[in-house]
Protein backbone atom coordinates (compact mmCIF):
# COMPACT_ATOMS: atom_id res chain seq x y z
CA UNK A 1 17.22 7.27 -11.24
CA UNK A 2 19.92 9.93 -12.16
CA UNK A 3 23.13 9.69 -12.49
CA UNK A 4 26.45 11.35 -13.66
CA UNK A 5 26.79 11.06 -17.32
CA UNK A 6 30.03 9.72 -18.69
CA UNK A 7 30.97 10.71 -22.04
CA UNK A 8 33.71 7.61 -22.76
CA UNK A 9 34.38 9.72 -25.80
CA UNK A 10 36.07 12.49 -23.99
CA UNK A 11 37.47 10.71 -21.69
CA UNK A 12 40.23 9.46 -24.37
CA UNK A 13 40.04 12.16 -26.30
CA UNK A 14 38.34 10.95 -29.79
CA UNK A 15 35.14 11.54 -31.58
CA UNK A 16 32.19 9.67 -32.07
CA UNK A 17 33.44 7.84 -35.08
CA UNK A 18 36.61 6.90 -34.30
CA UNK A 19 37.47 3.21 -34.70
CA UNK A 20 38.83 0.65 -32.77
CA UNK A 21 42.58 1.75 -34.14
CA UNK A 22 42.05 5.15 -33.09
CA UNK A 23 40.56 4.07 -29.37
CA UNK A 24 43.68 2.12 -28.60
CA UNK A 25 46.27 4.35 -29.36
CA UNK A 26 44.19 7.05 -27.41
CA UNK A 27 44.26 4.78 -24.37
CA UNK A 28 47.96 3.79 -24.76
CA UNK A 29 48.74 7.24 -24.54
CA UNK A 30 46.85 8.37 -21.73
CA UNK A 31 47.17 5.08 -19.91
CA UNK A 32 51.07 5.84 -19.74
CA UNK A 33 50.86 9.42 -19.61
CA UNK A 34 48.51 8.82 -16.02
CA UNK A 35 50.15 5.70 -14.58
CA UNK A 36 49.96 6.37 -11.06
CA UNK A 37 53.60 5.44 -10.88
CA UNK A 38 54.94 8.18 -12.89
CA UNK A 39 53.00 10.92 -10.39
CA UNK A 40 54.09 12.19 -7.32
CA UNK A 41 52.24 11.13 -4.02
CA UNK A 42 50.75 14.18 -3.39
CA UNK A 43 48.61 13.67 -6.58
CA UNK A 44 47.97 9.67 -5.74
CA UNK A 45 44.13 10.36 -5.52
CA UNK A 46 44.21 12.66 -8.47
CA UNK A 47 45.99 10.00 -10.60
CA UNK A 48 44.24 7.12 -10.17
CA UNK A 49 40.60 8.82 -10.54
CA UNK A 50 42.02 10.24 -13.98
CA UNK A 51 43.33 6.40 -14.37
CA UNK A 52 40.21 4.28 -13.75
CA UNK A 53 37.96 7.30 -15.70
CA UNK A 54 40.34 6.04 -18.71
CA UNK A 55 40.52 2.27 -18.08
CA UNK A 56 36.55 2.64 -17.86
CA UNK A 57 35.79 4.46 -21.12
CA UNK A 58 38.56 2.21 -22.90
CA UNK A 59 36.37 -1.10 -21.67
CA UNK A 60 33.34 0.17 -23.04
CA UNK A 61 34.85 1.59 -26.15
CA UNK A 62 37.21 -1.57 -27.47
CA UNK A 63 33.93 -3.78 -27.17
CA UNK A 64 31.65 -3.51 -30.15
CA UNK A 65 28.65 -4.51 -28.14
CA UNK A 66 29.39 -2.93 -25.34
CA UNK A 67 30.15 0.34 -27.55
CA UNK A 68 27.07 -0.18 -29.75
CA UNK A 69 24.62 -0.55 -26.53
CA UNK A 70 26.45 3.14 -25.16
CA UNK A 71 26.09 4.93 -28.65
CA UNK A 72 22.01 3.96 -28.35
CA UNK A 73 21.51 6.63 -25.87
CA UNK A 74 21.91 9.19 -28.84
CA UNK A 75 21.30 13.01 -27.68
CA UNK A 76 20.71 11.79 -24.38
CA UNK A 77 24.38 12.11 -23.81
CA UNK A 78 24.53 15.98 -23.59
CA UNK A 79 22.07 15.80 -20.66
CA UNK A 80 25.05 15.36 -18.56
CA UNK A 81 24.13 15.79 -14.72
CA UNK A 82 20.73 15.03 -15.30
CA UNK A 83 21.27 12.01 -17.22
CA UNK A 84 18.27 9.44 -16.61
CA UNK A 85 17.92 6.04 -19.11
CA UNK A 86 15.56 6.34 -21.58
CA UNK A 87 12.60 3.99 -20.71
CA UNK A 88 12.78 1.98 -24.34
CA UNK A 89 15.97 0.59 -23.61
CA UNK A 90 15.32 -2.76 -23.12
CA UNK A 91 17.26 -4.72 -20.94
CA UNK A 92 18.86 -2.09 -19.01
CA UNK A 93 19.80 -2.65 -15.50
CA UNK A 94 20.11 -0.26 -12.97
CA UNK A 95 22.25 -0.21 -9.92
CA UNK A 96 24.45 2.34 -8.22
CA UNK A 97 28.10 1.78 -7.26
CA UNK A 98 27.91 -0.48 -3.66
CA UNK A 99 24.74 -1.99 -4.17
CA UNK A 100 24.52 -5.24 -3.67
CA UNK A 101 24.01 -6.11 -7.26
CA UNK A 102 26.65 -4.11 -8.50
CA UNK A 103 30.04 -6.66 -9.74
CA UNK A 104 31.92 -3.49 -9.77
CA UNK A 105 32.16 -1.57 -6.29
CA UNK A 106 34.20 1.21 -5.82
CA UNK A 107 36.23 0.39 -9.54
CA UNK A 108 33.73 1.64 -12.12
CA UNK A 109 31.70 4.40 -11.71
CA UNK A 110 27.82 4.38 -11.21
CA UNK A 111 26.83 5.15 -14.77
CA UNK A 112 28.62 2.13 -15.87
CA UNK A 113 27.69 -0.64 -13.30
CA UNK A 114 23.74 1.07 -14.75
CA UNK A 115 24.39 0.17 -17.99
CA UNK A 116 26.52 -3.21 -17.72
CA UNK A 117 25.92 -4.43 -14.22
CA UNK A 118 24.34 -7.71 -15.01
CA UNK A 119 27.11 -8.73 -18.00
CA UNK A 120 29.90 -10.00 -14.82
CA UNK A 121 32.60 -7.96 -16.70
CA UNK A 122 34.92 -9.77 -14.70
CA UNK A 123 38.65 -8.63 -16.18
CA UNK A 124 40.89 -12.00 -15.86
CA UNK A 125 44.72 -11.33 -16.08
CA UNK A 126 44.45 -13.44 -19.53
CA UNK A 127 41.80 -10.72 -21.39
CA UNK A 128 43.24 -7.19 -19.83
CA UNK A 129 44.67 -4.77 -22.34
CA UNK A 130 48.53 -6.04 -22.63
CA UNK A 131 50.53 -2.49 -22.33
CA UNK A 132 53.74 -2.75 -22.54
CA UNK A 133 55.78 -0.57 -19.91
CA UNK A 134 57.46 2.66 -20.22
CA UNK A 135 60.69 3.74 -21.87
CA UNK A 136 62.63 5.11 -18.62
CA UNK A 137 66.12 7.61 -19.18
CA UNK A 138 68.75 8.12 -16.44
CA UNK A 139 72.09 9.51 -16.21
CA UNK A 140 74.98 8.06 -15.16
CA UNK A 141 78.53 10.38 -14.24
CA UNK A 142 81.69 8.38 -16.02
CA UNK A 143 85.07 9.27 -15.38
CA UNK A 144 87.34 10.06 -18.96
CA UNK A 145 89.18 7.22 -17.62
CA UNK A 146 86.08 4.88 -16.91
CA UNK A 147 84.71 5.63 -20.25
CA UNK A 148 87.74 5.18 -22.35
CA UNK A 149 88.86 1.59 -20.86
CA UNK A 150 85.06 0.62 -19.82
CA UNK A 151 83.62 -0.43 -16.68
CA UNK A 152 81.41 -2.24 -14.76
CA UNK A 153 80.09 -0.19 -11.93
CA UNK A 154 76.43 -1.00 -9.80
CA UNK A 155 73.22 1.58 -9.76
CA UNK A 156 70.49 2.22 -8.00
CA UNK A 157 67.71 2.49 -9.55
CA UNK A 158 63.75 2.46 -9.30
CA UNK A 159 61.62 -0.55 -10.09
CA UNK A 160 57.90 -1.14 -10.64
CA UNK A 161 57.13 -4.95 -10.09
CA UNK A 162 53.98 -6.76 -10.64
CA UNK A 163 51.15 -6.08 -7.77
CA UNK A 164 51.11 -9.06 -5.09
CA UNK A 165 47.66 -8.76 -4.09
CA UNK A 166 46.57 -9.22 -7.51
CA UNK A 167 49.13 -10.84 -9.51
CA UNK A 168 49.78 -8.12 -12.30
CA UNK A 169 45.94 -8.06 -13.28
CA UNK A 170 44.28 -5.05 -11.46
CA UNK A 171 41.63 -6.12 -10.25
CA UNK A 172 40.38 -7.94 -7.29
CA UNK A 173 36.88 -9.59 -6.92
CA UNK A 174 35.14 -6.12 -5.54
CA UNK A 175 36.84 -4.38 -8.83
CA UNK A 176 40.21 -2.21 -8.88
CA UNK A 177 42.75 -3.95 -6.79
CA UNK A 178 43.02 -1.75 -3.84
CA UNK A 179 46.69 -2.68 -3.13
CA UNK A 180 47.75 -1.24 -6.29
CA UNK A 181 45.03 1.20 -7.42
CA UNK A 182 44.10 -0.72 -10.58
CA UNK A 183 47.91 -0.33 -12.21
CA UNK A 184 48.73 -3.81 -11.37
CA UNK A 185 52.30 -3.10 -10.39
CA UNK A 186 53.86 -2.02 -6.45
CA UNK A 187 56.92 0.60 -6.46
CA UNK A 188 60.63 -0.32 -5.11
CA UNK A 189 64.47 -0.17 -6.05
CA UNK A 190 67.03 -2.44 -7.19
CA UNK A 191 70.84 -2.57 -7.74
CA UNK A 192 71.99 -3.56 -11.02
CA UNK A 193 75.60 -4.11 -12.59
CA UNK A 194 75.91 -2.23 -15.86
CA UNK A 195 78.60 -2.61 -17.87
CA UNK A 196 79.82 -0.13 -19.77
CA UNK A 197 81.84 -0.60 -23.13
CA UNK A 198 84.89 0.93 -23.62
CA UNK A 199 85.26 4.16 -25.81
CA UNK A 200 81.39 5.02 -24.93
CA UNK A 201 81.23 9.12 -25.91
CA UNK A 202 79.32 12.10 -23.94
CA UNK A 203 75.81 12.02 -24.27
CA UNK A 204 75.76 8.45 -25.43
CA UNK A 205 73.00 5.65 -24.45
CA UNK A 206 73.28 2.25 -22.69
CA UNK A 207 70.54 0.18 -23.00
CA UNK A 208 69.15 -2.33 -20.59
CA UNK A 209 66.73 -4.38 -22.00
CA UNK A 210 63.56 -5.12 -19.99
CA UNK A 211 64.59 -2.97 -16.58
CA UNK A 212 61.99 0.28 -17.43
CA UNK A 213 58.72 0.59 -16.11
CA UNK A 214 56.95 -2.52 -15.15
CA UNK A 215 54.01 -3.39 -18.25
CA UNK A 216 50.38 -2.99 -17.63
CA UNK A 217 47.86 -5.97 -17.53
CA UNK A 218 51.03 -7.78 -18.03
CA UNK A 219 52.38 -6.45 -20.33
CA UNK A 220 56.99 -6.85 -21.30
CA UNK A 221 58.62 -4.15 -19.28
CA UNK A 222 60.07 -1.20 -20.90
CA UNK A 223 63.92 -0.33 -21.58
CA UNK A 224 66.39 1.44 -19.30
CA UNK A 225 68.49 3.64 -21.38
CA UNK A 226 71.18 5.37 -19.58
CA UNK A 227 72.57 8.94 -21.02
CA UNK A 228 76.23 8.73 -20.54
CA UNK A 229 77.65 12.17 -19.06
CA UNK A 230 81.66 12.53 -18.84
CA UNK A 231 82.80 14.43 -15.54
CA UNK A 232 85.54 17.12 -16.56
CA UNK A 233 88.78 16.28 -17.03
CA UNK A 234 92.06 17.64 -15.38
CA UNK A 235 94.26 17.15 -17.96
CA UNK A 236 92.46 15.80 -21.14
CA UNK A 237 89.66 16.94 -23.70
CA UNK A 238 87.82 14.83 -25.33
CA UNK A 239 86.81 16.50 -29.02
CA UNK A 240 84.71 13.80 -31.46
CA UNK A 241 87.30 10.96 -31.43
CA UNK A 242 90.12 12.83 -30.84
CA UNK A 243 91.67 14.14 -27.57
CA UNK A 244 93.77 17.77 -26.62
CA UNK A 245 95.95 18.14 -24.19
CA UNK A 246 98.82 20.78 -23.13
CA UNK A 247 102.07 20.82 -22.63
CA UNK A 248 104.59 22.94 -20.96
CA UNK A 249 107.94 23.99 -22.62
CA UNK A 250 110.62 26.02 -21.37
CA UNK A 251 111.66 29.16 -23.61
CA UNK A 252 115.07 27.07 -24.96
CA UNK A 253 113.47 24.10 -25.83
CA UNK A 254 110.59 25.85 -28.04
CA UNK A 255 113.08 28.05 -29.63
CA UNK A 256 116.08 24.83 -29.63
CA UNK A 257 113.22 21.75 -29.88
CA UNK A 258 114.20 19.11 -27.34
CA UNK A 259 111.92 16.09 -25.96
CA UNK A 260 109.26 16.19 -23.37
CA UNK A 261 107.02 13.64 -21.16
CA UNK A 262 103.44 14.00 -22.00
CA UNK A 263 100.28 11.94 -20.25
CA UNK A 264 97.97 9.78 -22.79
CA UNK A 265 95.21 7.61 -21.84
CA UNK A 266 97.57 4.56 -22.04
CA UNK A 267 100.34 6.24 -20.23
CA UNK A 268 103.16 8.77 -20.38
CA UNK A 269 105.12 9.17 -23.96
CA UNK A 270 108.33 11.02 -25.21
CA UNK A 271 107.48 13.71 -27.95
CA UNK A 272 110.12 15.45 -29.81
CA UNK A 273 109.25 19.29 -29.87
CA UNK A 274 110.50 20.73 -33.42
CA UNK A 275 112.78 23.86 -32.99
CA UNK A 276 111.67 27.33 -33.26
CA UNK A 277 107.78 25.59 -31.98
CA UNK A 278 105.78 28.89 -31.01
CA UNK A 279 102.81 28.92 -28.51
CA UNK A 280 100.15 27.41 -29.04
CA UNK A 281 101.06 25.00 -32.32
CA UNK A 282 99.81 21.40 -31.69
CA UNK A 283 101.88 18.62 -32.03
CA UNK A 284 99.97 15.23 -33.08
CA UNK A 285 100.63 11.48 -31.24
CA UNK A 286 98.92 9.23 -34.07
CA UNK A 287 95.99 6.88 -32.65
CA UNK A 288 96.52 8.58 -28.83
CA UNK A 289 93.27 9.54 -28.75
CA UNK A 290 89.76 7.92 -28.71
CA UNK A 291 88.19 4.43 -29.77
CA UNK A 292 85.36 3.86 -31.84
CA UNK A 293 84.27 0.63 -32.65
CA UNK A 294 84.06 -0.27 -36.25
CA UNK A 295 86.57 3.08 -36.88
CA UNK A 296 89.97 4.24 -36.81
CA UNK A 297 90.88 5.08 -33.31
CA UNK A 298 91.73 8.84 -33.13
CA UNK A 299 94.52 11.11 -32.15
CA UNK A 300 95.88 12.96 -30.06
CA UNK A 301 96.73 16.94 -30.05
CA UNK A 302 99.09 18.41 -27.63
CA UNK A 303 99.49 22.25 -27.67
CA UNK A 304 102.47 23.75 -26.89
CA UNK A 305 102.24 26.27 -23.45
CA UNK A 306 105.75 28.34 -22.99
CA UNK A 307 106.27 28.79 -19.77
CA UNK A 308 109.28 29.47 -17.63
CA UNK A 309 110.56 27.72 -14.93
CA UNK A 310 109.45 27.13 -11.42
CA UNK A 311 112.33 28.47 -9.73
CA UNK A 312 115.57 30.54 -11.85
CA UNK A 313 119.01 30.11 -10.82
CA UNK A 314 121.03 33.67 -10.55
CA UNK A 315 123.25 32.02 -13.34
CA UNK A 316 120.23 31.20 -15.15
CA UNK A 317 118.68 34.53 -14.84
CA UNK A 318 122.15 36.29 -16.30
CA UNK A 319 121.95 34.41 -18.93
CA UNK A 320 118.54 35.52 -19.70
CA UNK A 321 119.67 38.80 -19.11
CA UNK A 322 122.22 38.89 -21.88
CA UNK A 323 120.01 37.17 -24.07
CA UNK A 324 117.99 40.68 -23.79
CA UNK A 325 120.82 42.90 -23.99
CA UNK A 326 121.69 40.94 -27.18
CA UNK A 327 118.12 41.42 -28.23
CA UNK A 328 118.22 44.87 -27.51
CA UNK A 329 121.43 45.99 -29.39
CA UNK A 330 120.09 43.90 -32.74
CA UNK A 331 116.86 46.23 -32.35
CA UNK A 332 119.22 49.47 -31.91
CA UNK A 333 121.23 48.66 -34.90
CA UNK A 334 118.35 47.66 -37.29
């Protein structure tokens, strides 16, 4: 009897003569790049074709008999389609996905159950291929003010959890768990409490140990690693380990120096503004600005802004207005 050709080979993307270090890496790959998890539900029957095609070729390909017995159909395998056993092959079996003979059902495909129907290749939970789950990256949005004194704030996030039906394995007694489609976890979502450490900078990562993707075969579960993004800030900016900030000065006090309130991260501070201070020079408050563990905490640069006032009393304005007469007749004279 015919029937569709499988070239395992293919399937996980290696030649003929790879070895048995080769094979497993391929299927690690492609068995995380096609976990019907990571694929949206429009492609669910896509996916978990693609996955049992590689789950197939991988349990033919890791064992050395099983392996040896496929490699004895030779040239045979570019017949494809029109694949048919060669009659020498002793001890061959033939049955067809459903049959009654078949151990497999609906979880391996035809050409398989043909050529290993008869060796019960019943998968326990104990023997599966132990993959351990994937890596998984989120972001989380952090206040300056969250960031700089840390914080313990909940999440939502989504879980994978090992398959009820069958326990984390797979498989059921008729072949791929139908519950789970072979991946041996279910899909939901969870709250967690992460805390995060003070003095954590833009574009940092949190990890959380063991709350990625759910393993395969039962396999340890992957890592959450959260990317830390900092929200703008109204009055601060955050620069390595140090942090700007402006502030506003009146015309007298740049050109007289005086004192001024400014904000920090720990809370309003007087700083003395040196006479004859012109826009835009930065003033420094010494180990104002960010933590870093095992470091020197940084500073903090204010720049000067002249500005005027608000609101300009008429004796106020006079004043201003001899200040540019004065002005004026020193230009004249010069």
């Amino acid at each position: 009897m015919a029937v569709t050709f499988q070239d395992y080979y293919e399937v996980l993307g290696v030649g003929r003569d790879a070895d048995a270090k080769q094979i497993k890496a391929a299927y690690r790959k492609l068995a995380r790049k096609w976990h019907p998890d990571l694929h949206p539900p429009d492609k669910k029957e896509e996916v978990e074709e693609k996955f049992k095609r590689i789950n197939e070729a991988y349990e033919v390909l890791r064992d050395a008999k099983k392996r040896e017995r496929y490699d004895r159909l030779g040239e045979r395998w570019r017949d494809g389609d029109d694949f048919q056993a060669p009659p020498d092959m002793e001890g061959f079996h033939f049955h067809t996905a459903g049959d009654a003979g078949s151990d497999f059902g609906d979880g391996f495909s035809s050409f398989f159950d043909m050529l290993f129907g008869q060796q019960r290749a019943q998968r326990s939970r104990q023997n599966h291929r132990q993959i351990r789950g994937q890596d998984v990256e989120s972001v989380i949005d952090l206040t300056l003010e969250e960031a700089y004194q840390g914080v313990t704030k909940p999440i939502r996030v989504a879980t994978s959890s090992v398959c009820a039906a069958c326990g984390g394995s797979g498989m059921s007694k008729e072949g791929f768990c139908p519950a789970c489609a072979g991946t041996g976890s279910g899909r939901g979502e969870k709250t967690l409490e992460v805390k995060i450490p003070a003095g954590v900078q833009d574009g940092g990562r949190i990890r959380l140990k063991g709350q990625g993707g759910a393993g395969l075969m039962g396999g340890a579960s992957g890592d959450l690693f959260l990317k830390v993004r900092l929200k703008p800030h109204p009055v601060f900016r955050l620069r390595g380990r140090d942090l700007e900030s402006d502030v506003r000065v009146y015309p007298d006090q740049a050109v007289l120096g005086g004192q001024v309130t400014v904000p920090t991260l720990d809370g309003p501070v007087r700083l003395t503004i040196p006479p004859q201070s012109h826009a835009g020079r930065r003033l420094r408050l010494r180990g104002k600005g960010w933590p870093s563990k095992g470091e020197q905490r940084g500073d903090q640069y204010v720049r000067i802004v002249v500005d005027i006032p608000d609101a300009v009393t008429e004796q106020e304005r006079e004043m201003y207005r001899q200040l540019q007469e004065y002005r004026q007749r020193g230009s004249d004279s010069s």
